[in-house]
C-alpha atoms as a PDB file:
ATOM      1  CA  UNK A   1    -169.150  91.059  12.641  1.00  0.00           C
ATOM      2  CA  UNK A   2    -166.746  88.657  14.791  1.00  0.00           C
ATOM      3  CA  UNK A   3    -168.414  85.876  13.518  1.00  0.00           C
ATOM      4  CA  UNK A   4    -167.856  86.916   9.678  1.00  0.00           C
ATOM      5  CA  UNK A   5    -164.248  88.052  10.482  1.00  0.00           C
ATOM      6  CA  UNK A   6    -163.277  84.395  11.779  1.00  0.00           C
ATOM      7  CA  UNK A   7    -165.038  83.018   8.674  1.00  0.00           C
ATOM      8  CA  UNK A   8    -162.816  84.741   6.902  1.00  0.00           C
ATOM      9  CA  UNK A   9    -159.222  83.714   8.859  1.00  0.00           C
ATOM     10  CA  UNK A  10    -160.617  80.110   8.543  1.00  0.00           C
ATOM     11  CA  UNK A  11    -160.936  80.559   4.813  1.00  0.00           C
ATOM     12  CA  UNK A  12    -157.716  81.847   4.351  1.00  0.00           C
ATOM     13  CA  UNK A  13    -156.024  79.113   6.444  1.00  0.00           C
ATOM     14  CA  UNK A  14    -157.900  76.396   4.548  1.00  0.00           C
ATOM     15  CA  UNK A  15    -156.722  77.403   1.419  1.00  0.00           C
ATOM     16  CA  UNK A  16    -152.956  76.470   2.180  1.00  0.00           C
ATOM     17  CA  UNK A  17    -152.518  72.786   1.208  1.00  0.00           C
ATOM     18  CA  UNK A  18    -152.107  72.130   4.450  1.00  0.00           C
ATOM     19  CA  UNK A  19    -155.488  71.105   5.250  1.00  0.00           C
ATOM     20  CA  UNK A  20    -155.683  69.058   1.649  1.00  0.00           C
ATOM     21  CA  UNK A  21    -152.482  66.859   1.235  1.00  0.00           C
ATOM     22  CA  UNK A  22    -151.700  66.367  -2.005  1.00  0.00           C
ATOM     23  CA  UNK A  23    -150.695  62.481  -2.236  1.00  0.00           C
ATOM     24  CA  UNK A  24    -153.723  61.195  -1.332  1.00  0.00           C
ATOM     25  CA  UNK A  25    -156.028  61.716  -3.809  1.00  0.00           C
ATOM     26  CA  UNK A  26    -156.105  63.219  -7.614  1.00  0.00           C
ATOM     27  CA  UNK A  27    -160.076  63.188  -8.030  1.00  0.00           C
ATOM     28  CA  UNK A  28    -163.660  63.404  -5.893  1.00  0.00           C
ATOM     29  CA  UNK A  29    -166.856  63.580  -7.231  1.00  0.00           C
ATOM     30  CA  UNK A  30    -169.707  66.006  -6.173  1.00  0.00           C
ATOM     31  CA  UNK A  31    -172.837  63.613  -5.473  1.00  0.00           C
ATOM     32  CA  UNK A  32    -175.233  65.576  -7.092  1.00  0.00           C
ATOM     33  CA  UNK A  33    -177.023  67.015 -10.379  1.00  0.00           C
ATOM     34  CA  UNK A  34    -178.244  70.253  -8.928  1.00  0.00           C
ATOM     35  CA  UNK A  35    -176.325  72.857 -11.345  1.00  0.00           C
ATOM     36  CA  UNK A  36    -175.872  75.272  -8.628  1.00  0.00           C
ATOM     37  CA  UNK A  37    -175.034  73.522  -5.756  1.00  0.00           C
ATOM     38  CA  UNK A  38    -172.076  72.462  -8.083  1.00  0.00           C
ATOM     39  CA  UNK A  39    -170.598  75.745  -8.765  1.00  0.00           C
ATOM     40  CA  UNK A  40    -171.140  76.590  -5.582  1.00  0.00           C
ATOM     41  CA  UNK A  41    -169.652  73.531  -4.238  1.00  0.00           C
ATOM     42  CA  UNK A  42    -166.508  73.390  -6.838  1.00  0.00           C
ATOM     43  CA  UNK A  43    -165.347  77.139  -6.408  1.00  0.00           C
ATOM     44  CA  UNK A  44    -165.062  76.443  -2.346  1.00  0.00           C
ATOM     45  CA  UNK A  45    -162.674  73.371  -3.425  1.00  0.00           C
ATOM     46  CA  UNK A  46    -161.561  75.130  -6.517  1.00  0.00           C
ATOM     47  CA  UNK A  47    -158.064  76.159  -4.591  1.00  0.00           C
ATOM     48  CA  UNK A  48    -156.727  72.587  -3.350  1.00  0.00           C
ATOM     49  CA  UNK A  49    -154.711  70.399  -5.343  1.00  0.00           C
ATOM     50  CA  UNK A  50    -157.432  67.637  -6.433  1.00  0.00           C
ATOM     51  CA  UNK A  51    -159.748  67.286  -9.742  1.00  0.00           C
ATOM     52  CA  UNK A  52    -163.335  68.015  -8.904  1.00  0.00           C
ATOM     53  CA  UNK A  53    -165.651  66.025 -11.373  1.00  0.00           C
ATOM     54  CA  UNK A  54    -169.721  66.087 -11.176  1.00  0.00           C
ATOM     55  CA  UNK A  55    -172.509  63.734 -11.694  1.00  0.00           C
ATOM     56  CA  UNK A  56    -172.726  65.730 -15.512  1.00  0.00           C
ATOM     57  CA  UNK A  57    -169.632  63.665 -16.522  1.00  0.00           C
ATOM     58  CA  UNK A  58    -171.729  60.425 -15.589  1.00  0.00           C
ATOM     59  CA  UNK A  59    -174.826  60.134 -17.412  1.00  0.00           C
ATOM     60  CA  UNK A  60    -175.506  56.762 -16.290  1.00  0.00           C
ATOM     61  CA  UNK A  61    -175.936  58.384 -12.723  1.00  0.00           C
ATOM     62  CA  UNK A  62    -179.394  59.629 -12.120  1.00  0.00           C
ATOM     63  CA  UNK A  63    -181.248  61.371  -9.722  1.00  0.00           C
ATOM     64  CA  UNK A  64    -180.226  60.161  -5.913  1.00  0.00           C
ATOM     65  CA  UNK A  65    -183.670  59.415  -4.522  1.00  0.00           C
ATOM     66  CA  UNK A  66    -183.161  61.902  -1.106  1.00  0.00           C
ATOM     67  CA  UNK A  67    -185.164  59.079   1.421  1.00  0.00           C
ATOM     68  CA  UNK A  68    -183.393  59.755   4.638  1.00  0.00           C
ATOM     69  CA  UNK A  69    -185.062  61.475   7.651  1.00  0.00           C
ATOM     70  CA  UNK A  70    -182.400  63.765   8.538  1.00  0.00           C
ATOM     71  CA  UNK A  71    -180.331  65.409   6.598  1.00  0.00           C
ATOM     72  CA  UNK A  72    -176.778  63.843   7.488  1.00  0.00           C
ATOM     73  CA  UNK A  73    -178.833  60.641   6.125  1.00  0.00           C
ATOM     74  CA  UNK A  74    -179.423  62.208   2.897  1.00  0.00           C
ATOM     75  CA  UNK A  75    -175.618  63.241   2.209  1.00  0.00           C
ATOM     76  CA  UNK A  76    -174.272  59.774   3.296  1.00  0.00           C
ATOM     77  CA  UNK A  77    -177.020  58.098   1.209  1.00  0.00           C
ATOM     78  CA  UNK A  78    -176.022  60.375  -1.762  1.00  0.00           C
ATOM     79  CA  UNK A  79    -172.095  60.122  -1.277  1.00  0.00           C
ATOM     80  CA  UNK A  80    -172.282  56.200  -1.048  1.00  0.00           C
ATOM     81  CA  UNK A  81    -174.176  55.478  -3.637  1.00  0.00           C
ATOM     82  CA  UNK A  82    -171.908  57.787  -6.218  1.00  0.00           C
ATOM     83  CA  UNK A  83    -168.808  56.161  -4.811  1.00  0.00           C
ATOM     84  CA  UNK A  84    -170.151  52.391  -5.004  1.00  0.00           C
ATOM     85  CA  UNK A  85    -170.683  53.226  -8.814  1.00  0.00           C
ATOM     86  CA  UNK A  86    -167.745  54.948  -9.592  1.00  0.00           C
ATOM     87  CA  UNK A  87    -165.013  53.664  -7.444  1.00  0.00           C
ATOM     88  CA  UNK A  88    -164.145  57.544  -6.713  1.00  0.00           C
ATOM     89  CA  UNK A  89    -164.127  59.396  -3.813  1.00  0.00           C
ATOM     90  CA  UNK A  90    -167.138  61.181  -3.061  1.00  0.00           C
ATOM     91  CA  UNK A  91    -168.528  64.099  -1.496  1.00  0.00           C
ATOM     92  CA  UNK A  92    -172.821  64.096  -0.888  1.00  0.00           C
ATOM     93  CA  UNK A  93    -174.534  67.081   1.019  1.00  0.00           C
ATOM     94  CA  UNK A  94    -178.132  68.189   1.806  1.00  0.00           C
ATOM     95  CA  UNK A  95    -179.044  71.368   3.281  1.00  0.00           C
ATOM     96  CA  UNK A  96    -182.347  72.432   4.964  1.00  0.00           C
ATOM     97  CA  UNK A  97    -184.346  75.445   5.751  1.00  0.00           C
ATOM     98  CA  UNK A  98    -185.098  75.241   9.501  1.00  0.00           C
ATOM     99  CA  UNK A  99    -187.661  78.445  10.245  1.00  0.00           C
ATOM    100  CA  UNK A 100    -187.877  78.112  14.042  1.00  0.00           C
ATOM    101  CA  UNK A 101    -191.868  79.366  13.987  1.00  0.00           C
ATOM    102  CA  UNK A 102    -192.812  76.584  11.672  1.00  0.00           C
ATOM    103  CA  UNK A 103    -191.375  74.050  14.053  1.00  0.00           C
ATOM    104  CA  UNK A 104    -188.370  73.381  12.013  1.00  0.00           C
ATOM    105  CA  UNK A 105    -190.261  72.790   8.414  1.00  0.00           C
ATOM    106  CA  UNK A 106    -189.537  72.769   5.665  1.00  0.00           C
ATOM    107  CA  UNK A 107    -185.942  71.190   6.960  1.00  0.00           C
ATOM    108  CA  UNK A 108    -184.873  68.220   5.288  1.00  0.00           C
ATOM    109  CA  UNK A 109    -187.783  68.685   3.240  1.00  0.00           C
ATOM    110  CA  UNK A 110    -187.127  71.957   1.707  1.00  0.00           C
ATOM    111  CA  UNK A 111    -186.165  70.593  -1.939  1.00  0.00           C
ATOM    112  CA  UNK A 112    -190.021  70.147  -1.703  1.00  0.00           C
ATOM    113  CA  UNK A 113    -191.710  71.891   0.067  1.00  0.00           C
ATOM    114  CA  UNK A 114    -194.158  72.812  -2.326  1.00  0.00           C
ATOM    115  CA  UNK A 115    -194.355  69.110  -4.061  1.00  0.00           C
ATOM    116  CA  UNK A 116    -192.180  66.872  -5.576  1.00  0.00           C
ATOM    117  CA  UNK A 117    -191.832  68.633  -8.949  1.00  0.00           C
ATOM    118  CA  UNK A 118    -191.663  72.721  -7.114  1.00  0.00           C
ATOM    119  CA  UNK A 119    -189.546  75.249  -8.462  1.00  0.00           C
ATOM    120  CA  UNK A 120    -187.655  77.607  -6.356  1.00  0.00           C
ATOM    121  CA  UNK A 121    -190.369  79.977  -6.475  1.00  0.00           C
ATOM    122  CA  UNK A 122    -192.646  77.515  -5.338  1.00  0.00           C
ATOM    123  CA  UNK A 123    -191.016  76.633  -2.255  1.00  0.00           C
ATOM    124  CA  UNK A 124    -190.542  80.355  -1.798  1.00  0.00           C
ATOM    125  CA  UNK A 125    -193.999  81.451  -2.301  1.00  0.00           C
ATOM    126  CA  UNK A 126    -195.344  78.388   0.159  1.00  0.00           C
ATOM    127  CA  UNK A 127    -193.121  79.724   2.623  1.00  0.00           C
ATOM    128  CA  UNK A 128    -194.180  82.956   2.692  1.00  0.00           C
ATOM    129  CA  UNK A 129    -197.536  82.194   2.477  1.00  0.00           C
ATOM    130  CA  UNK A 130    -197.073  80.438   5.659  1.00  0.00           C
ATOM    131  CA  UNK A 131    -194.890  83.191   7.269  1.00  0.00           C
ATOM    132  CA  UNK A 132    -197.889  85.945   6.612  1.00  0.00           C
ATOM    133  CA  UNK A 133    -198.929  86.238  10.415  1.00  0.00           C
ATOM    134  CA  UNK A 134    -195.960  85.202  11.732  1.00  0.00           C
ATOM    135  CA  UNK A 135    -193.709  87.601  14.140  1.00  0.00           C
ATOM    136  CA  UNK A 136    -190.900  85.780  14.499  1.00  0.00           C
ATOM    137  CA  UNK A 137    -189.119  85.367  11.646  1.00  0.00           C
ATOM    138  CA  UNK A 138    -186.321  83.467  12.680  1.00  0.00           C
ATOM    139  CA  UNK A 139    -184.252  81.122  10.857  1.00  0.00           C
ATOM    140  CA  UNK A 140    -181.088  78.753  10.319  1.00  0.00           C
ATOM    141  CA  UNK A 141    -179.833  77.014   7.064  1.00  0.00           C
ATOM    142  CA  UNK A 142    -178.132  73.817   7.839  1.00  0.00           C
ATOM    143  CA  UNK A 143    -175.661  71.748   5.493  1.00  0.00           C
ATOM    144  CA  UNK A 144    -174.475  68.261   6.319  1.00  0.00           C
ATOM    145  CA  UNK A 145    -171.848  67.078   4.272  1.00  0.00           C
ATOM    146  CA  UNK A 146    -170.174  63.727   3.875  1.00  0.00           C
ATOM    147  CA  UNK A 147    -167.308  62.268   2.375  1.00  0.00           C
ATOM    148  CA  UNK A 148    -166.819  58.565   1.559  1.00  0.00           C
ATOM    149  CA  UNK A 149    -164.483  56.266   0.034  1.00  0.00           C
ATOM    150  CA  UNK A 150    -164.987  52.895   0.773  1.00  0.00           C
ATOM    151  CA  UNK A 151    -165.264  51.840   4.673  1.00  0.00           C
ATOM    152  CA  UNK A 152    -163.963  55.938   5.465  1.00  0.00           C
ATOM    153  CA  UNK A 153    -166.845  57.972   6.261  1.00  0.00           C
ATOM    154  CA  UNK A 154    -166.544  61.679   7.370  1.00  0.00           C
ATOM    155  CA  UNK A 155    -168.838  63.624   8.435  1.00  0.00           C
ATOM    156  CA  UNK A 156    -169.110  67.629   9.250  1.00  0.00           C
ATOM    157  CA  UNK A 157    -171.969  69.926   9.381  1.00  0.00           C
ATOM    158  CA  UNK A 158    -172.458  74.294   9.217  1.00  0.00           C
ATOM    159  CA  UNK A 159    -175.365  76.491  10.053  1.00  0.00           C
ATOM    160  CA  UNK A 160    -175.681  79.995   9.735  1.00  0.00           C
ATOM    161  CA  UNK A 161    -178.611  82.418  11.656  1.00  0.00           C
ATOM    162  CA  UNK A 162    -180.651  84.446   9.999  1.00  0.00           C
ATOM    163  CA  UNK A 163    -184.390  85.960   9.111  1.00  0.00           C
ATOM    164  CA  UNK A 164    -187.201  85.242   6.878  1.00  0.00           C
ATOM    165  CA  UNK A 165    -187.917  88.512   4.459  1.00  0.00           C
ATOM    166  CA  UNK A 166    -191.855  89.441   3.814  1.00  0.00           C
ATOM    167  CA  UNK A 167    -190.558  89.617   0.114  1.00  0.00           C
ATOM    168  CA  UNK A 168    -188.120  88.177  -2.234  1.00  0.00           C
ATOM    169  CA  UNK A 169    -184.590  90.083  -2.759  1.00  0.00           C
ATOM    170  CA  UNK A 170    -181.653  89.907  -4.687  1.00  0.00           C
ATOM    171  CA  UNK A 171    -180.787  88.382  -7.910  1.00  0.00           C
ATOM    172  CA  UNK A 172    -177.869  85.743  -7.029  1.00  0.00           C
ATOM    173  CA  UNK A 173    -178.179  82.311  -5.283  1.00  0.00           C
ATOM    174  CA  UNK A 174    -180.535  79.739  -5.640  1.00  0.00           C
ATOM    175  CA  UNK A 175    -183.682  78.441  -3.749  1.00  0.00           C
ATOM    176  CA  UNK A 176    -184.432  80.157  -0.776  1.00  0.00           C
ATOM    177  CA  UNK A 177    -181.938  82.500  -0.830  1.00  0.00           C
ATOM    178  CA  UNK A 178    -184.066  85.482  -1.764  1.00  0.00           C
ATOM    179  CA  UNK A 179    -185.466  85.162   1.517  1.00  0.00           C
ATOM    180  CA  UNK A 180    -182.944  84.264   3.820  1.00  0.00           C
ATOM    181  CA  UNK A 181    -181.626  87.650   5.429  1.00  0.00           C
ATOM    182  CA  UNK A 182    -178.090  88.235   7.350  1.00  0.00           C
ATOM    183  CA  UNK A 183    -178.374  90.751  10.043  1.00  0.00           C
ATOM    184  CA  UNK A 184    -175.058  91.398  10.317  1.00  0.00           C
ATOM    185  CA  UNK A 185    -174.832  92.343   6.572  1.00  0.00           C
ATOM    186  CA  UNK A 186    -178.256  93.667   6.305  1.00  0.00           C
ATOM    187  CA  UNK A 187    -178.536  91.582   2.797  1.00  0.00           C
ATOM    188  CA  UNK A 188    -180.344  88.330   1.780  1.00  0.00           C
ATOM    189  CA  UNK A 189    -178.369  85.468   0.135  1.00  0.00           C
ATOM    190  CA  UNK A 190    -179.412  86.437  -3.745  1.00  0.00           C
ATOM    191  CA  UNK A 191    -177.903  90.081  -2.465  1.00  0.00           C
ATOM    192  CA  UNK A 192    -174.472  88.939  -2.215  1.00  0.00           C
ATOM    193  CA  UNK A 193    -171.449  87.323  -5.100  1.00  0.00           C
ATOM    194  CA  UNK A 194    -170.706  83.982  -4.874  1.00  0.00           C
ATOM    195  CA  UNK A 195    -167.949  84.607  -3.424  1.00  0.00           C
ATOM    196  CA  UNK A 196    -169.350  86.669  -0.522  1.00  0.00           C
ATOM    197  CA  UNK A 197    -171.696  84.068   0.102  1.00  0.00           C
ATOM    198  CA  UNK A 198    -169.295  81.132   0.094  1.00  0.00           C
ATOM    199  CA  UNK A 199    -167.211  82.607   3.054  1.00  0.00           C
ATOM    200  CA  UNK A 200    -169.797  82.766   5.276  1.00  0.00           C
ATOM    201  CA  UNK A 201    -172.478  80.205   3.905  1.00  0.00           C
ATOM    202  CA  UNK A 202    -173.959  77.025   5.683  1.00  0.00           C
ATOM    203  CA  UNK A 203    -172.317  74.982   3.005  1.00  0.00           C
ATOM    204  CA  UNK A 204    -169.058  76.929   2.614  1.00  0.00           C
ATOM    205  CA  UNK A 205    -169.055  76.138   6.615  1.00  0.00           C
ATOM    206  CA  UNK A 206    -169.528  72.483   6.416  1.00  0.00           C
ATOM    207  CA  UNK A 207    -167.289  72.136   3.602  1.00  0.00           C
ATOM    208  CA  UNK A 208    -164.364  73.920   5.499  1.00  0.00           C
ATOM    209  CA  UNK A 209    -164.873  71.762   8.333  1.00  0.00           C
ATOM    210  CA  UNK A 210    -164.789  68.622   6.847  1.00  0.00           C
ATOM    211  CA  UNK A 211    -161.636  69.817   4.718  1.00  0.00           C
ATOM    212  CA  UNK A 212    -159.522  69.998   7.985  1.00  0.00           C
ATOM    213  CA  UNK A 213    -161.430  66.576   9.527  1.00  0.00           C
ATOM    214  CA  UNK A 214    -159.855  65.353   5.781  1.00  0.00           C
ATOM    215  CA  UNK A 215    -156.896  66.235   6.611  1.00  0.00           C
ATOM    216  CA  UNK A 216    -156.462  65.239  10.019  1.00  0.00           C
ATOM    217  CA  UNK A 217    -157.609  61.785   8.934  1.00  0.00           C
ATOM    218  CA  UNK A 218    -154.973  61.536   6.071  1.00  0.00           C
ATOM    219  CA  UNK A 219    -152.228  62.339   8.331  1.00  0.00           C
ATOM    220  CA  UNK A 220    -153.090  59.800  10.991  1.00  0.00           C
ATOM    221  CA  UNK A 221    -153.277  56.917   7.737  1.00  0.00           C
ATOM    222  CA  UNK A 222    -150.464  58.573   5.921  1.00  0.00           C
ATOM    223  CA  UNK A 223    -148.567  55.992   4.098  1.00  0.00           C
ATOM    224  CA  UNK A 224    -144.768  55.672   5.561  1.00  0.00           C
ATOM    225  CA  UNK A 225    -141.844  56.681   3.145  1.00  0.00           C
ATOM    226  CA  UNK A 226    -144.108  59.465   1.705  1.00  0.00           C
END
């Protein structure tokens, strides 16, 4: 439980605005149209002083074609193409399902596992289709995230451990959540809140750690006077 006791001291730190000055920027934009990646994406951020907007307020934005290889080429691909259309600061992300018996898959392809047009049950009923004979069960979910505005590019990444279930279980989350399992809280993803998951999520990681890269960024270019 060291691990999840950490998460949470990091958490509480990052919520000061010390790790997201206020003077340097009113607004970002979340670089995607998945519904649940932004609420899970704008309650982490909900605390610091900055308006979060979402590809919903810009209906000329559609669908960011995901064509990278790896999945830190899919969030700068998303986060630079929403801030060359909008002029606004943006924040992209992908996240993959790395199962370590399948070699990796789905990974960055896990949006699709199952085809183009897959649901979330889809993707979770081709997975465990493919887990059926499998003893180890061991997996990782991996975010990248990346910020850009203009030439600045950040980038920061967070992974959490875990196991692939026989069965779905739980009711919250999204995607593969069902059947991603925590050892140390003996619960899947769709088991926990929101905001149990966001302390100690692969997202909620990368998002903390590119708040404080953020900030140690803005300091360094701080304007003088200020």
């Amino acid at each position: 439980m060291q691990t999840q006791t950490n998460v949470f001291k990091v958490l509480a730190v990052l919520e000061s605005s010390f790790y997201f000055p206020r003077l340097f920027m009113k607004k970002i934009i979340l670089a995607t149209h998945n519904l649940h990646k932004m609420e899970e994406m704008t309650d982490l951020l909900k605390d610091f002083a900055i308006d979060i907007l979402t590809l919903e307020q810009f209906s000329n934005i559609e669908d960011i074609p995901e064509t990278g290889e790896t999945l830190k080429e899919n969030a700068l691909i998303k986060a630079r193409t929403v801030n060359q259309l909008t002029g606004i600061p943006a924040i992209g992300d992908d996240t993959g399902l790395e199962v370590n018996t399948l070699n990796g898959a789905p990974g960055v392809y896990s949006a699709r596992y199952a085809g183009e047009t897959a649901s979330f049950e889809d993707n979770v009923n081709k997975l465990l289709s493919e887990m059926k004979s499998k003893i180890d069960r061991s997996a990782q979910f991996r975010t990248v995230t990346a910020f850009v505005n203009g030439k600045d590019e950040i980038i920061a990444e967070g992974k959490i451990d875990g196991l692939i279930t026989k069965e779905p279980k739980g009711a919250y989350g999204f995607g593969y959540d069902p059947v991603f399992y925590i050892p140390e809280l003996e619960r899947t993803f769709a088991e926990l809140s929101t905001e149990e998951k966001n302390r100690i999520s692969h997202r909620g990681l990368a998002l903390q750690k590119l708040c404080k890269l953020l900030s140690a960024h803005w300091s360094e270019n701080k304007p003088t006077g200020d």
